[in-house]
PDB file of N, CA and C in Angstrom:
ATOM      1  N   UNK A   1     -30.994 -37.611 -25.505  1.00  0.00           N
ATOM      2  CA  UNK A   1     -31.295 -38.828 -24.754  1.00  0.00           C
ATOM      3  C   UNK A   1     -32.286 -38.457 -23.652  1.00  0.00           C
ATOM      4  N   UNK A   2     -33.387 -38.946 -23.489  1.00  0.00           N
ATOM      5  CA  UNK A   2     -34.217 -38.866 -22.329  1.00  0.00           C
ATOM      6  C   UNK A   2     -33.932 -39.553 -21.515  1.00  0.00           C
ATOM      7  N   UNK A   3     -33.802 -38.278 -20.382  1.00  0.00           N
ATOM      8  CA  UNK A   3     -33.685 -38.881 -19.053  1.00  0.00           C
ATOM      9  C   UNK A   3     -32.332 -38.406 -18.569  1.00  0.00           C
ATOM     10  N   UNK A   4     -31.116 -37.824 -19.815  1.00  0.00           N
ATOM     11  CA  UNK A   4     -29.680 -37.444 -19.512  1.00  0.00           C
ATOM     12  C   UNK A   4     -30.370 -35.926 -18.435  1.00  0.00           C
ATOM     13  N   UNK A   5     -31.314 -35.400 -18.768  1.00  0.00           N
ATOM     14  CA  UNK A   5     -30.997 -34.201 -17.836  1.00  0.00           C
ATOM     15  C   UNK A   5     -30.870 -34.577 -16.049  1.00  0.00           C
ATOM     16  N   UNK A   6     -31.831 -35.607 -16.126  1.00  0.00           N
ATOM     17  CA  UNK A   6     -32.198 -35.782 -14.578  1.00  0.00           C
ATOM     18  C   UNK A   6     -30.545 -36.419 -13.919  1.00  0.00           C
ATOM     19  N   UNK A   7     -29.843 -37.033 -14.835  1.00  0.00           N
ATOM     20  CA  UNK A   7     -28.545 -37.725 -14.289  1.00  0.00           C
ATOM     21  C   UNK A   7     -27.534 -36.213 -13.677  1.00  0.00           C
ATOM     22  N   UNK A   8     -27.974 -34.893 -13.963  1.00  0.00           N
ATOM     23  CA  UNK A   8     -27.006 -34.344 -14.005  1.00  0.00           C
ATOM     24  C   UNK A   8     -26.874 -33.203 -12.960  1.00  0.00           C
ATOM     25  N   UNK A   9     -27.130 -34.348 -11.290  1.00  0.00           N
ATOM     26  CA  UNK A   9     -27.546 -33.450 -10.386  1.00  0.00           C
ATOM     27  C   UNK A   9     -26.272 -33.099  -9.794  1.00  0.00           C
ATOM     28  N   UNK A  10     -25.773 -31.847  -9.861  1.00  0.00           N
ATOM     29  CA  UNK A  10     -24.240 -32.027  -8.953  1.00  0.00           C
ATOM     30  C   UNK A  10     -23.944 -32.746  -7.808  1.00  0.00           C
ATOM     31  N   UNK A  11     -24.657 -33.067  -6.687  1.00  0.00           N
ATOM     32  CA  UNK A  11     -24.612 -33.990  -5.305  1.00  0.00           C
ATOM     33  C   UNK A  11     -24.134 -35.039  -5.504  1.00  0.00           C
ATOM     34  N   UNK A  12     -24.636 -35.524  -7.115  1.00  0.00           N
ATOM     35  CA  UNK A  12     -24.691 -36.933  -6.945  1.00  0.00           C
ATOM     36  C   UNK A  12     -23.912 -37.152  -8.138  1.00  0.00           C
ATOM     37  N   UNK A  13     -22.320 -37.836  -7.908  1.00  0.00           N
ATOM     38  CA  UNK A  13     -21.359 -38.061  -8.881  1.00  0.00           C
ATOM     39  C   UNK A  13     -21.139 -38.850 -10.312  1.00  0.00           C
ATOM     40  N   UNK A  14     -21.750 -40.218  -9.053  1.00  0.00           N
ATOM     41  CA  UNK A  14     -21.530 -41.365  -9.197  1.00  0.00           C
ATOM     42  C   UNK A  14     -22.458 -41.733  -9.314  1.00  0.00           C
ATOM     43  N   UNK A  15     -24.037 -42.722 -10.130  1.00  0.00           N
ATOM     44  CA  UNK A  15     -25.181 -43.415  -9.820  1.00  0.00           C
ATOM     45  C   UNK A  15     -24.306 -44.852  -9.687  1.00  0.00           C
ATOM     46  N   UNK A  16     -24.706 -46.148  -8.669  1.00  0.00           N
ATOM     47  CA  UNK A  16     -24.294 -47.702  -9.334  1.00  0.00           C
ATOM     48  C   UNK A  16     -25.103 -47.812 -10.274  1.00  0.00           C
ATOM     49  N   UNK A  17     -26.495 -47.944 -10.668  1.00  0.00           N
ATOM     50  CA  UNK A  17     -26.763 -48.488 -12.140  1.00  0.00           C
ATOM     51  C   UNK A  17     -27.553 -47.188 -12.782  1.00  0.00           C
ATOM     52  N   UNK A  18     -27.409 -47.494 -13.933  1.00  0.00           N
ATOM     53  CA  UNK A  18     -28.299 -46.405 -14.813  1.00  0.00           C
ATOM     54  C   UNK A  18     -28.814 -47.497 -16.024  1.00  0.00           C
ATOM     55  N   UNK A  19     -30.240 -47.290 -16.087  1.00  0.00           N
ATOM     56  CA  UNK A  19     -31.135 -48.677 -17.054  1.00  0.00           C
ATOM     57  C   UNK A  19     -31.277 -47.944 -18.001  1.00  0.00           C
ATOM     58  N   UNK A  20     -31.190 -48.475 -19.469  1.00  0.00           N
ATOM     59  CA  UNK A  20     -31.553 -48.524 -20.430  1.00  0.00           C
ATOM     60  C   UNK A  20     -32.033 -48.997 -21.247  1.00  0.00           C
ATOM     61  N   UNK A  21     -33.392 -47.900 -21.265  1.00  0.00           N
ATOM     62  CA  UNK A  21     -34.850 -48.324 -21.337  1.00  0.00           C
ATOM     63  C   UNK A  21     -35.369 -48.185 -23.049  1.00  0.00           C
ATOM     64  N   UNK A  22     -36.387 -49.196 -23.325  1.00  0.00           N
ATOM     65  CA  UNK A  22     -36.562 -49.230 -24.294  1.00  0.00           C
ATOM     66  C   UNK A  22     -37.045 -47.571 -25.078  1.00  0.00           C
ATOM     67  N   UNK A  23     -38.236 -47.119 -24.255  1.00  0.00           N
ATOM     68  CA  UNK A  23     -38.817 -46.093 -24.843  1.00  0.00           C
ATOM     69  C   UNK A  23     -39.213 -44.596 -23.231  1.00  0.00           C
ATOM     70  N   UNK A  24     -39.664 -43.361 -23.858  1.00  0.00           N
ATOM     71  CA  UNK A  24     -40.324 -42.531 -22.601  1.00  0.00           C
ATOM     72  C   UNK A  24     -40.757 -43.241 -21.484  1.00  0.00           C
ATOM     73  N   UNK A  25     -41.532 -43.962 -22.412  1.00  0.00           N
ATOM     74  CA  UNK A  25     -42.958 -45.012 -21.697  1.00  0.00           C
ATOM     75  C   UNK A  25     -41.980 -45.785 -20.523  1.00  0.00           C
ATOM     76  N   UNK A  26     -40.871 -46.569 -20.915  1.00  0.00           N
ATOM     77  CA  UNK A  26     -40.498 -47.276 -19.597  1.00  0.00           C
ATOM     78  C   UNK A  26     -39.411 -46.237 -18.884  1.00  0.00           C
ATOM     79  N   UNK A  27     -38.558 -45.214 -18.857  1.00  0.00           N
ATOM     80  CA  UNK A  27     -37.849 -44.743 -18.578  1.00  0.00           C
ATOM     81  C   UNK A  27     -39.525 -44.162 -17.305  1.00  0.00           C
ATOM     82  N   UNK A  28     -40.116 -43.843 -17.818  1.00  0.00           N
ATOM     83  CA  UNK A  28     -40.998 -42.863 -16.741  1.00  0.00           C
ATOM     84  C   UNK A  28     -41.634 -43.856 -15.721  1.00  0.00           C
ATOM     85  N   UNK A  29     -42.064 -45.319 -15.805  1.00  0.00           N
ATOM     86  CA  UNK A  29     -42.472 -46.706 -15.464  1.00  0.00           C
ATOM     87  C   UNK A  29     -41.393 -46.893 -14.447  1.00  0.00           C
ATOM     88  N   UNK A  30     -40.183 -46.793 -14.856  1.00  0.00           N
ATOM     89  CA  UNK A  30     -39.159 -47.201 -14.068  1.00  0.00           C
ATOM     90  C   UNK A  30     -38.944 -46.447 -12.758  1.00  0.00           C
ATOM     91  N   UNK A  31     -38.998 -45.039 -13.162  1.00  0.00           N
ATOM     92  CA  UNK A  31     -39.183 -43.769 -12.325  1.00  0.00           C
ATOM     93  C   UNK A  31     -40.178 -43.929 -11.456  1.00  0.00           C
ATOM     94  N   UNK A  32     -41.604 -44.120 -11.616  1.00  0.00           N
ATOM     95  CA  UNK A  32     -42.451 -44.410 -10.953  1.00  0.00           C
ATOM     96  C   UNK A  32     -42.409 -45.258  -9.895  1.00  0.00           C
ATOM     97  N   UNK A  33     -41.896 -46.475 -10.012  1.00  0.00           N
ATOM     98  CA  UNK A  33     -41.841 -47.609  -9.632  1.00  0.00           C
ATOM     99  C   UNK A  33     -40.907 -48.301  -8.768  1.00  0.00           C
ATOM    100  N   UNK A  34     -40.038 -47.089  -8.569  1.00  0.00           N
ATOM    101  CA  UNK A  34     -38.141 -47.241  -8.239  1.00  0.00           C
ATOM    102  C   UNK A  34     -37.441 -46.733  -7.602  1.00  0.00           C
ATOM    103  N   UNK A  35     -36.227 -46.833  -7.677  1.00  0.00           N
ATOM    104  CA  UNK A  35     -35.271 -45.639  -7.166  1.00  0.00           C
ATOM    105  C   UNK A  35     -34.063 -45.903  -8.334  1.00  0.00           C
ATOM    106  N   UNK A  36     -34.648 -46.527  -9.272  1.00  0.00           N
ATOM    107  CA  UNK A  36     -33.631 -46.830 -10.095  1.00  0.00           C
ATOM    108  C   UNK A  36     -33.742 -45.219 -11.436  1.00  0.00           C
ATOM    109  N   UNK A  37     -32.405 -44.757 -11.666  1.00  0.00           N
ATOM    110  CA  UNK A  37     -32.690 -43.740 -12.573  1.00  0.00           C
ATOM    111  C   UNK A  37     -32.334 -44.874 -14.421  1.00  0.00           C
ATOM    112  N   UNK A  38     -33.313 -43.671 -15.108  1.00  0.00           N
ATOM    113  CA  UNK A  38     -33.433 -44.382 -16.363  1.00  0.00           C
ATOM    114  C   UNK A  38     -33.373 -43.648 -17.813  1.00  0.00           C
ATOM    115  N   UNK A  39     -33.233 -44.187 -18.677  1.00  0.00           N
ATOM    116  CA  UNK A  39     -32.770 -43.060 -20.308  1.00  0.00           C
ATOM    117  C   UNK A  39     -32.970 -43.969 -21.097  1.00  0.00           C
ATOM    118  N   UNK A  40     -33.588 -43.357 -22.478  1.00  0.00           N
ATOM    119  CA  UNK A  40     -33.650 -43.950 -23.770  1.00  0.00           C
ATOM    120  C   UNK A  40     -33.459 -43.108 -24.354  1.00  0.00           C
ATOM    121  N   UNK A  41     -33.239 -43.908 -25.433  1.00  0.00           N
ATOM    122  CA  UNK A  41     -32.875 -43.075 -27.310  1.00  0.00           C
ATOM    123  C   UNK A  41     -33.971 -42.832 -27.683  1.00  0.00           C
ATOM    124  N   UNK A  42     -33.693 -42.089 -28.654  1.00  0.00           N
ATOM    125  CA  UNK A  42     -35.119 -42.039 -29.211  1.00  0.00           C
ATOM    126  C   UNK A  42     -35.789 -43.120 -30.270  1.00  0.00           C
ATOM    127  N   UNK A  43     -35.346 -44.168 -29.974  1.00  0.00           N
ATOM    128  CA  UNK A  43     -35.572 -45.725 -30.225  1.00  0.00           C
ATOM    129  C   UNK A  43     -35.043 -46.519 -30.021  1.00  0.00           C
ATOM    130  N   UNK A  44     -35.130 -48.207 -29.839  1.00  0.00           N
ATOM    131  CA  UNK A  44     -34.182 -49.224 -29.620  1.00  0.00           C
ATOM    132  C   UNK A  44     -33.734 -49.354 -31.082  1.00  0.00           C
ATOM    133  N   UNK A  45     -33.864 -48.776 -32.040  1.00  0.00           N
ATOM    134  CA  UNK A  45     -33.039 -48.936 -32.900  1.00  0.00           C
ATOM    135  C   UNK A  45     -32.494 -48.214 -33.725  1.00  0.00           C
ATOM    136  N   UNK A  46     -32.011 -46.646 -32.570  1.00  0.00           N
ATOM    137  CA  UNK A  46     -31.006 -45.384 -33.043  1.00  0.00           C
ATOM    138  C   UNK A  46     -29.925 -46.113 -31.970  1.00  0.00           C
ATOM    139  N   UNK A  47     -29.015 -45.446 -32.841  1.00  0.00           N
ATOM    140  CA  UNK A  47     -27.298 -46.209 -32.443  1.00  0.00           C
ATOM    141  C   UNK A  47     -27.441 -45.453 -31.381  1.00  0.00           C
ATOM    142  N   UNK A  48     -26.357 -46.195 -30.325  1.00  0.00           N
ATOM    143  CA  UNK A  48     -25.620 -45.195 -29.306  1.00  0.00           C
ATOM    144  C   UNK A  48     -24.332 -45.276 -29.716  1.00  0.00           C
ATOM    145  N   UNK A  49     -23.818 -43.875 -29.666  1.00  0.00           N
ATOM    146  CA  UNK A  49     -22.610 -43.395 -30.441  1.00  0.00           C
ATOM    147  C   UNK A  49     -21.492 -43.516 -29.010  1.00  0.00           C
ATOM    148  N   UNK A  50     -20.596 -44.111 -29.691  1.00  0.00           N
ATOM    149  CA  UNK A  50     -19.229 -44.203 -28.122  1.00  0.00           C
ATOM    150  C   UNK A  50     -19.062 -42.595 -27.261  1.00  0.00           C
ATOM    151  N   UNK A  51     -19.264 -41.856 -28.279  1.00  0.00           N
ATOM    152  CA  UNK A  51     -19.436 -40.043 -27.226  1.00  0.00           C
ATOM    153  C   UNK A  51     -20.738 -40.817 -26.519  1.00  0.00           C
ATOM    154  N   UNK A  52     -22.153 -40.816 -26.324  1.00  0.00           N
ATOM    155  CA  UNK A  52     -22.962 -40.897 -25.714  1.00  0.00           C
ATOM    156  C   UNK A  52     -22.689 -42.026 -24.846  1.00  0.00           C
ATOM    157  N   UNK A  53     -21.933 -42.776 -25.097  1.00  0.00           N
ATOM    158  CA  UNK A  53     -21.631 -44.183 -24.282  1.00  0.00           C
ATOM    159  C   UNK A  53     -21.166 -43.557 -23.082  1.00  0.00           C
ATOM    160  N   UNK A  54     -19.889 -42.687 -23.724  1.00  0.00           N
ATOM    161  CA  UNK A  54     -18.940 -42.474 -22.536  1.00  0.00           C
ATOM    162  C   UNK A  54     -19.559 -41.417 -21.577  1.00  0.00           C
ATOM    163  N   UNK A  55     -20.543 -40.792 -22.360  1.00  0.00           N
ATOM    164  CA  UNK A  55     -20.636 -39.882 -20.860  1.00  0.00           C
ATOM    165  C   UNK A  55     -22.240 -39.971 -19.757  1.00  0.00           C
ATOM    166  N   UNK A  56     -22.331 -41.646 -21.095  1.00  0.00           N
ATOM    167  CA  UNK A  56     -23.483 -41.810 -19.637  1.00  0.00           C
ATOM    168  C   UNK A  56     -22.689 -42.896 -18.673  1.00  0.00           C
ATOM    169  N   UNK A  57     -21.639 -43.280 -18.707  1.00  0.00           N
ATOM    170  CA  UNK A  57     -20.767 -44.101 -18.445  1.00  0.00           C
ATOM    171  C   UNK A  57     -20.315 -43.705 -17.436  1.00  0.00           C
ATOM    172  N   UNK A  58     -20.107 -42.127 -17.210  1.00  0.00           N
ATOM    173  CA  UNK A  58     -18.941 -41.086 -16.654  1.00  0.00           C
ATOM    174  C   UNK A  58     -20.148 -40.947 -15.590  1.00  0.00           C
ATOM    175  N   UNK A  59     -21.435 -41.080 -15.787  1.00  0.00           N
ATOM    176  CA  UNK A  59     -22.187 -41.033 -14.996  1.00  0.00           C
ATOM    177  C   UNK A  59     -22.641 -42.492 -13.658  1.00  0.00           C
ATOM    178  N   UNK A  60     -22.371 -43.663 -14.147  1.00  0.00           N
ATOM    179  CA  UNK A  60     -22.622 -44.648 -13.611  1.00  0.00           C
ATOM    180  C   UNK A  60     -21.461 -45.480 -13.203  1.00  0.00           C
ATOM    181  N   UNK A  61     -21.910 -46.521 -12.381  1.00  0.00           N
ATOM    182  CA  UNK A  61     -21.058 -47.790 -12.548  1.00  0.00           C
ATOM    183  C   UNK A  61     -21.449 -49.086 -13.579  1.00  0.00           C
ATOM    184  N   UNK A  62     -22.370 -48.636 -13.318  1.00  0.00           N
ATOM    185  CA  UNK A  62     -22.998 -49.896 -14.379  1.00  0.00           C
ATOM    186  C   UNK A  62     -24.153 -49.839 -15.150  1.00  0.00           C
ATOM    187  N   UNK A  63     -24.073 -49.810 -16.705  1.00  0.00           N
ATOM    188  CA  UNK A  63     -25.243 -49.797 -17.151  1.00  0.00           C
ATOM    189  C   UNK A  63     -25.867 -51.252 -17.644  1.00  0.00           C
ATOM    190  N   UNK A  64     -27.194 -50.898 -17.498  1.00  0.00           N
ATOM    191  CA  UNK A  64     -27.606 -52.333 -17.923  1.00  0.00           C
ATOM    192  C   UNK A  64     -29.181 -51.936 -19.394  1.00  0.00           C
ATOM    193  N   UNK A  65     -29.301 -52.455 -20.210  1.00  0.00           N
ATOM    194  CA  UNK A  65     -30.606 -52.370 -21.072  1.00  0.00           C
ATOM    195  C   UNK A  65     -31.246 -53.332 -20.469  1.00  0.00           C
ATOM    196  N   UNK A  66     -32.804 -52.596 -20.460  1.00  0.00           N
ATOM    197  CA  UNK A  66     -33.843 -53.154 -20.487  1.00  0.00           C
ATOM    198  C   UNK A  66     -34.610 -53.023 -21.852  1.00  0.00           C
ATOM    199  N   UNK A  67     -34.406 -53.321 -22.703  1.00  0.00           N
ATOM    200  CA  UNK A  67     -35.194 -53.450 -23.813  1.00  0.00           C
ATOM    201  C   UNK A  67     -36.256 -54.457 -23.794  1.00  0.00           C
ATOM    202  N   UNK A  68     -37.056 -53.651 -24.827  1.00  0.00           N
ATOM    203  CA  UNK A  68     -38.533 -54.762 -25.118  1.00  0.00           C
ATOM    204  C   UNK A  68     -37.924 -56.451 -25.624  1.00  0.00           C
ATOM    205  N   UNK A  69     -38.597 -56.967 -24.436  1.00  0.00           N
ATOM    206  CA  UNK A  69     -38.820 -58.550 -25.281  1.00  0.00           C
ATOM    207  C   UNK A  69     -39.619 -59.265 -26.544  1.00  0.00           C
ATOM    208  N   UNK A  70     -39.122 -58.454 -27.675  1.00  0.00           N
ATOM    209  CA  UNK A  70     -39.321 -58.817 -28.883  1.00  0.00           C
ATOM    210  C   UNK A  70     -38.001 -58.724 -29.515  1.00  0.00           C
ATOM    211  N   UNK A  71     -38.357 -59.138 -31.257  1.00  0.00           N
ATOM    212  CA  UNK A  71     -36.827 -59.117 -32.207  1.00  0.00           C
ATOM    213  C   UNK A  71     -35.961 -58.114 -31.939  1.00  0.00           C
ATOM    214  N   UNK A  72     -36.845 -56.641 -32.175  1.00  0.00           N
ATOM    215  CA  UNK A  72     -35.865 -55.643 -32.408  1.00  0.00           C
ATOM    216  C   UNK A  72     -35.193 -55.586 -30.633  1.00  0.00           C
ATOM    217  N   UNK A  73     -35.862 -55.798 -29.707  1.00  0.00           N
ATOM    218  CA  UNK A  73     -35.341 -55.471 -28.201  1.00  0.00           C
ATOM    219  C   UNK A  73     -34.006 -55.940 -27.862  1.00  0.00           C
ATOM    220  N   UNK A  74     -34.474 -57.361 -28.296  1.00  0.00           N
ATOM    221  CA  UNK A  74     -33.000 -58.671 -28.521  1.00  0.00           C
ATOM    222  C   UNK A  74     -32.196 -58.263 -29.487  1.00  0.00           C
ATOM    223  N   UNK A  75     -32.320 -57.838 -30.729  1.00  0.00           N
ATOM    224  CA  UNK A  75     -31.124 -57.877 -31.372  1.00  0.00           C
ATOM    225  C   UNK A  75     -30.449 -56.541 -31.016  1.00  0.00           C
ATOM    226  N   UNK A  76     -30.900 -55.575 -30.398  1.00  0.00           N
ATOM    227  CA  UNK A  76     -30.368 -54.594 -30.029  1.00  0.00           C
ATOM    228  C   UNK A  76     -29.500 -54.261 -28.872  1.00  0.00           C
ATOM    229  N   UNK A  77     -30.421 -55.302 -28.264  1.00  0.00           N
ATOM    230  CA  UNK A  77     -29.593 -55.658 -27.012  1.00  0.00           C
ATOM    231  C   UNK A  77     -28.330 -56.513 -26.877  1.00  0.00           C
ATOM    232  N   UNK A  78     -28.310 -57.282 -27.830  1.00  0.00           N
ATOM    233  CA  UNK A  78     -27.362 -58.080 -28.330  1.00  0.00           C
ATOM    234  C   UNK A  78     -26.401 -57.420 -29.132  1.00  0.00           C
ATOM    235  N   UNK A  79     -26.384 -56.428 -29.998  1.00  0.00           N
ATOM    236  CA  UNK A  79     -25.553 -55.617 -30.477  1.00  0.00           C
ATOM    237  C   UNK A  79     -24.783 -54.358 -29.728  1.00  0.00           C
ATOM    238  N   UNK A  80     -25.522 -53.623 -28.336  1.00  0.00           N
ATOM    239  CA  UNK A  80     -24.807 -52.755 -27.226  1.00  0.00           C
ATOM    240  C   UNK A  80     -24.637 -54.129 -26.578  1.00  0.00           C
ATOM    241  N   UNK A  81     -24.354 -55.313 -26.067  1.00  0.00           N
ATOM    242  CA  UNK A  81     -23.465 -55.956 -25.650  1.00  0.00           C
ATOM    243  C   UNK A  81     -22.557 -55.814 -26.200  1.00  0.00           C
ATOM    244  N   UNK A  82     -22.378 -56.226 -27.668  1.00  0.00           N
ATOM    245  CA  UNK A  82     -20.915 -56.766 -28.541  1.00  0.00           C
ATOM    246  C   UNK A  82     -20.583 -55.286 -28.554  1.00  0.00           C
ATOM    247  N   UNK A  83     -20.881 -54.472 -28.560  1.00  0.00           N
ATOM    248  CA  UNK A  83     -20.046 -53.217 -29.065  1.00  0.00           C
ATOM    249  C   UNK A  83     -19.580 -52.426 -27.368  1.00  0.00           C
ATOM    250  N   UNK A  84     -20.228 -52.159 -26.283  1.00  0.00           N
ATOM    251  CA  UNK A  84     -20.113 -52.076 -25.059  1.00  0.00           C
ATOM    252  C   UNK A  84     -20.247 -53.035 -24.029  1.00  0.00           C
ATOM    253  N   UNK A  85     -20.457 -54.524 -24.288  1.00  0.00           N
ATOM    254  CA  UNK A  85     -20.155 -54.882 -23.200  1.00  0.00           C
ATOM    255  C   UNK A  85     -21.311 -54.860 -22.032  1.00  0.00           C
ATOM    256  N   UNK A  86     -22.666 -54.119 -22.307  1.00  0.00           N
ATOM    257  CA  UNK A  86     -23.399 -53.660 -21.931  1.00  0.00           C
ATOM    258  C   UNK A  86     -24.918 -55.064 -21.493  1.00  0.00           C
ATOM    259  N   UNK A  87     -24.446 -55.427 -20.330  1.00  0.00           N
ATOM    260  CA  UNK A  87     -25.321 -56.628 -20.407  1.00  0.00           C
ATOM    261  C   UNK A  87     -26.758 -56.011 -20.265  1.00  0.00           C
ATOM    262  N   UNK A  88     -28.000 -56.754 -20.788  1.00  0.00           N
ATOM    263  CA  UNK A  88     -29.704 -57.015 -20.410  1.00  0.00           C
ATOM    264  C   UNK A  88     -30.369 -57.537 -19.277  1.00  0.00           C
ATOM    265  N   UNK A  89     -31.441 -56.626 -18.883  1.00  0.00           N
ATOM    266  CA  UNK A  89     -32.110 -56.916 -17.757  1.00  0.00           C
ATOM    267  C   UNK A  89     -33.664 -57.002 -18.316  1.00  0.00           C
ATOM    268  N   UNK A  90     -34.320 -57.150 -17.752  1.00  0.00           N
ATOM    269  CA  UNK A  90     -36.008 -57.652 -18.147  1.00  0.00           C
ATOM    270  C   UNK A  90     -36.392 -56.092 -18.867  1.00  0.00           C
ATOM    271  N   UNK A  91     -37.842 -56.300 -19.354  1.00  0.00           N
ATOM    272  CA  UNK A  91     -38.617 -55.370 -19.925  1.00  0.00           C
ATOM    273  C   UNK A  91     -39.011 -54.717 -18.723  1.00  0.00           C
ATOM    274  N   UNK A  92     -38.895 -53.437 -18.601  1.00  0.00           N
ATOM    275  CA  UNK A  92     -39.646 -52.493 -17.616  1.00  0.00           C
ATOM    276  C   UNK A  92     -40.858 -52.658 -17.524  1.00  0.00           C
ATOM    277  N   UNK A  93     -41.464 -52.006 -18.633  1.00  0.00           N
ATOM    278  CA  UNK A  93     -42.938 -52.014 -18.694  1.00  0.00           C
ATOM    279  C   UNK A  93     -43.806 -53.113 -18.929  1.00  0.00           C
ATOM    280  N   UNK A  94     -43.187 -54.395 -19.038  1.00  0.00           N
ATOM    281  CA  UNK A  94     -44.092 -55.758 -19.420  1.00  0.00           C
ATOM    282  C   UNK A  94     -43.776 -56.008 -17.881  1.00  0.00           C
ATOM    283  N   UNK A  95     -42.566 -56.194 -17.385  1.00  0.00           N
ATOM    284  CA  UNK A  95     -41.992 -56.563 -15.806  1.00  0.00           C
ATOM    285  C   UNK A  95     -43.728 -55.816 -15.263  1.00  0.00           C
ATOM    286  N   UNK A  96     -43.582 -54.173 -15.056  1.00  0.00           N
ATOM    287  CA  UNK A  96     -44.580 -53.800 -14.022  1.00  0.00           C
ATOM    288  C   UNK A  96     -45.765 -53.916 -14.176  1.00  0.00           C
ATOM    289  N   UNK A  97     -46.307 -54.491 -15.906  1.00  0.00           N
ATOM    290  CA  UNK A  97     -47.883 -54.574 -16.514  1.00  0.00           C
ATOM    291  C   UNK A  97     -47.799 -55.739 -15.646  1.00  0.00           C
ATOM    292  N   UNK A  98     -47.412 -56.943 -15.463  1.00  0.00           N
ATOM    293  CA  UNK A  98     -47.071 -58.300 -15.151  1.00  0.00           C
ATOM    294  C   UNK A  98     -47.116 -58.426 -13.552  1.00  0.00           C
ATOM    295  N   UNK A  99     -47.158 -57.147 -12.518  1.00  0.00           N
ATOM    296  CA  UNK A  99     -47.463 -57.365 -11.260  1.00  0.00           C
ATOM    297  C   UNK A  99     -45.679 -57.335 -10.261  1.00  0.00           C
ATOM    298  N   UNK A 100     -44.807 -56.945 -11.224  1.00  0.00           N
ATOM    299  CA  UNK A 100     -43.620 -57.056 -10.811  1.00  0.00           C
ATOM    300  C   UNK A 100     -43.103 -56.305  -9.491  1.00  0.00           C
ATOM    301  N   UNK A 101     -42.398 -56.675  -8.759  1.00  0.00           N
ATOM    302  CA  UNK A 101     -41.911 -56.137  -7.466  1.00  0.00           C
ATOM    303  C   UNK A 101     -40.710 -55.254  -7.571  1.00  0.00           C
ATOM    304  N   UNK A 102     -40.792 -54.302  -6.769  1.00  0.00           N
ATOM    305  CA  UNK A 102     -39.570 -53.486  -6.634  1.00  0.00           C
ATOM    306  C   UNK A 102     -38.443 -54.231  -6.331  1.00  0.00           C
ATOM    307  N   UNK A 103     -38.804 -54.755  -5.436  1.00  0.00           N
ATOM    308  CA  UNK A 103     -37.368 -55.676  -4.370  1.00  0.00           C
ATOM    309  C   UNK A 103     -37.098 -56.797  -5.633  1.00  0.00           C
ATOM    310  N   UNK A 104     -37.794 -57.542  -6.332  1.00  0.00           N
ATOM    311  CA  UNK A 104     -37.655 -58.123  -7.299  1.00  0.00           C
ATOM    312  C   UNK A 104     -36.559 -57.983  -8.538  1.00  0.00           C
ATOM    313  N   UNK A 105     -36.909 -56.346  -8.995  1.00  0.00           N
ATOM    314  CA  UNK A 105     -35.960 -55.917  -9.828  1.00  0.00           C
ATOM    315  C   UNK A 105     -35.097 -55.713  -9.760  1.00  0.00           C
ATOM    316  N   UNK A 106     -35.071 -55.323  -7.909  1.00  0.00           N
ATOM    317  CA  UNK A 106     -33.584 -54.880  -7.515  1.00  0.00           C
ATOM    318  C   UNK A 106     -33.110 -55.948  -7.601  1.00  0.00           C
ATOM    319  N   UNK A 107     -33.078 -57.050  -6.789  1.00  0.00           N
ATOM    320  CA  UNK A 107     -32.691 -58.290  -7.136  1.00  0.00           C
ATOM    321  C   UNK A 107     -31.836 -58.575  -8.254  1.00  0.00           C
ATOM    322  N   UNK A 108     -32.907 -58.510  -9.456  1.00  0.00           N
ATOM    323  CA  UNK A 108     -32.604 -59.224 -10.517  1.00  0.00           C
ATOM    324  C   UNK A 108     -31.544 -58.072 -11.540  1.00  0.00           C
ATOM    325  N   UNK A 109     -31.619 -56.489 -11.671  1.00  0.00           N
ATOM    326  CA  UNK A 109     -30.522 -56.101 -11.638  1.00  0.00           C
ATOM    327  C   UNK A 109     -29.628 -55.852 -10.789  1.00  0.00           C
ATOM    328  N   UNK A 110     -29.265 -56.346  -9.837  1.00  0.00           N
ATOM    329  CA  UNK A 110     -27.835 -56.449  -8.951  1.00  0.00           C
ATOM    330  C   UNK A 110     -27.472 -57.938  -9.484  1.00  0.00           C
ATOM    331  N   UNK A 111     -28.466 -58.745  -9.253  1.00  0.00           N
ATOM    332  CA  UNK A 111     -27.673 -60.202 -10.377  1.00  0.00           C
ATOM    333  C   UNK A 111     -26.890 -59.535 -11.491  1.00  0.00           C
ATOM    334  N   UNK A 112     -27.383 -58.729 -12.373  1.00  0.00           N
ATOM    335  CA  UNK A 112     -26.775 -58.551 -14.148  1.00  0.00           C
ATOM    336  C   UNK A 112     -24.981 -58.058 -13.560  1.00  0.00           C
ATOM    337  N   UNK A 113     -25.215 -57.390 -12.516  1.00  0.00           N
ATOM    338  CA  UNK A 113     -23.919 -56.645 -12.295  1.00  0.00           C
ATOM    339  C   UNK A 113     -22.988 -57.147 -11.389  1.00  0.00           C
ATOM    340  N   UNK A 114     -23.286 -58.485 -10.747  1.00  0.00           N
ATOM    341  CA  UNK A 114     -22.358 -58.842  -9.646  1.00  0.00           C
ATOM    342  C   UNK A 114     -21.774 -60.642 -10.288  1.00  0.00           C
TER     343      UNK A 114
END
């Protein structure tokens, strides 16, 4: 999973959110752009296996996907809901091509989670 190494700083136990990002491309976008930490599969449409669930889980309070706003983004996103519970937040990288705000995102993921 890209992006599991950076979660695994001893200081820091607990993250509140950890995003899950469609591809490199937005996990590094997000990084750039943030203070939000971020991970993808090596596609939106390789499974996440309940072992990988749980121990990015063990890492956060809350995860949220940002998948691409197309078919495969949505139905994927729609399928780690039904199987985790795992609600959706906007596209990273269309959000920041699009002129998007930091304070914005924060915003709008602390909405997904409260």
């Amino acid at each position: 999973i890209f992006g599991m190494a950076q979660l695994e700083d001893p200081d820091i136990k607990t993250r509140e959110v950890i995003l899950l990002c469609a591809g490199q491309k937005d996990v590094m976008s997000l990084y750039n752009n943030t203070a939000f930490m971020g991970i993808a599969l090596n596609s939106e449409t390789s499974a996440l296996t309940t072992e990988q669930y749980n121990s990015i889980r063990s890492k956060c309070n809350h995860l949220i996907t940002c998948y691409d706003n197309d078919d495969t983004g949505r139905a994927r996103s729609v399928k780690l809901y039904e199987e985790y519970g795992i609600t959706k937040a906007n596209d990273i990288a269309e959000y920041f091509q699009q002129g998007g705000a930091y304070q914005l995102l924060h915003k709008l993921v602390f909405f997904h989670i409260n």
